[in-house]
N, C-alpha and C. Protein backbone atom coordinates (compact mmCIF):
# COMPACT_ATOMS: atom_id res chain seq x y z
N UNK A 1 9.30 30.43 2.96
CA UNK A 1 10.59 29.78 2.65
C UNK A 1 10.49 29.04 1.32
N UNK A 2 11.31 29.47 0.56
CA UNK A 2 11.31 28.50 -1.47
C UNK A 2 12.25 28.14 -0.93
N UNK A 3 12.50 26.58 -1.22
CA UNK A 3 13.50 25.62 -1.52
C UNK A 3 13.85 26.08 -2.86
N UNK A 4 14.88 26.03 -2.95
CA UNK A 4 15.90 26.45 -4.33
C UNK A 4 16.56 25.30 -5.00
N UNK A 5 16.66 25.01 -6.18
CA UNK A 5 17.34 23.79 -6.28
C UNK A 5 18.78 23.35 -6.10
N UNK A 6 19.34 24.12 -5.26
CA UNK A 6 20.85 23.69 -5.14
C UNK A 6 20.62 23.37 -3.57
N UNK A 7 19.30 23.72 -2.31
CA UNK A 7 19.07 23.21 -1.53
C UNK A 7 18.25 22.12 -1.54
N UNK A 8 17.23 21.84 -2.54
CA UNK A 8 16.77 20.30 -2.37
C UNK A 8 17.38 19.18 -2.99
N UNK A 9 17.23 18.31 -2.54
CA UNK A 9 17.78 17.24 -2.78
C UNK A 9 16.98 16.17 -3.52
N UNK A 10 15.78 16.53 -3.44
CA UNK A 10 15.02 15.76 -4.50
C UNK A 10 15.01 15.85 -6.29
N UNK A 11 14.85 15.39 -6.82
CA UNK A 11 15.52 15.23 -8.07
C UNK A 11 13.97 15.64 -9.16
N UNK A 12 12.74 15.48 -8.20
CA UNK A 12 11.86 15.79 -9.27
C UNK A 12 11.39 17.57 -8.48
N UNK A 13 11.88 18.04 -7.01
CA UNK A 13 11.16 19.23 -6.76
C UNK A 13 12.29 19.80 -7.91
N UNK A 14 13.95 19.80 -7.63
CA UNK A 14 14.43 20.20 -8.71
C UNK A 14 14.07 20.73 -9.90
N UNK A 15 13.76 19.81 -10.24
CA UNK A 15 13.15 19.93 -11.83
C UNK A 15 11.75 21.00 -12.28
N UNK A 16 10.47 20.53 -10.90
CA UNK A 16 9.68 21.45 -10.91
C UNK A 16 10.64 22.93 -10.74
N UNK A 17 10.98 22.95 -10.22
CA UNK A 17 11.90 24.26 -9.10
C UNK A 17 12.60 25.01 -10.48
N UNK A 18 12.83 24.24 -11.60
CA UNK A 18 13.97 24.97 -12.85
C UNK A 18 13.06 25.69 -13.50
């Protein structure tokens, strides 16, 4: 399962995640 960044809500996995 990848968390995607329009499903996490954290602001730095986000960022890793872009």
């Amino acid at each position: 399962m990848k968390p995607t960044a329009r499903t996490q809500t954290n602001p730095t996995r986000v960022a890793q995640n872009r």
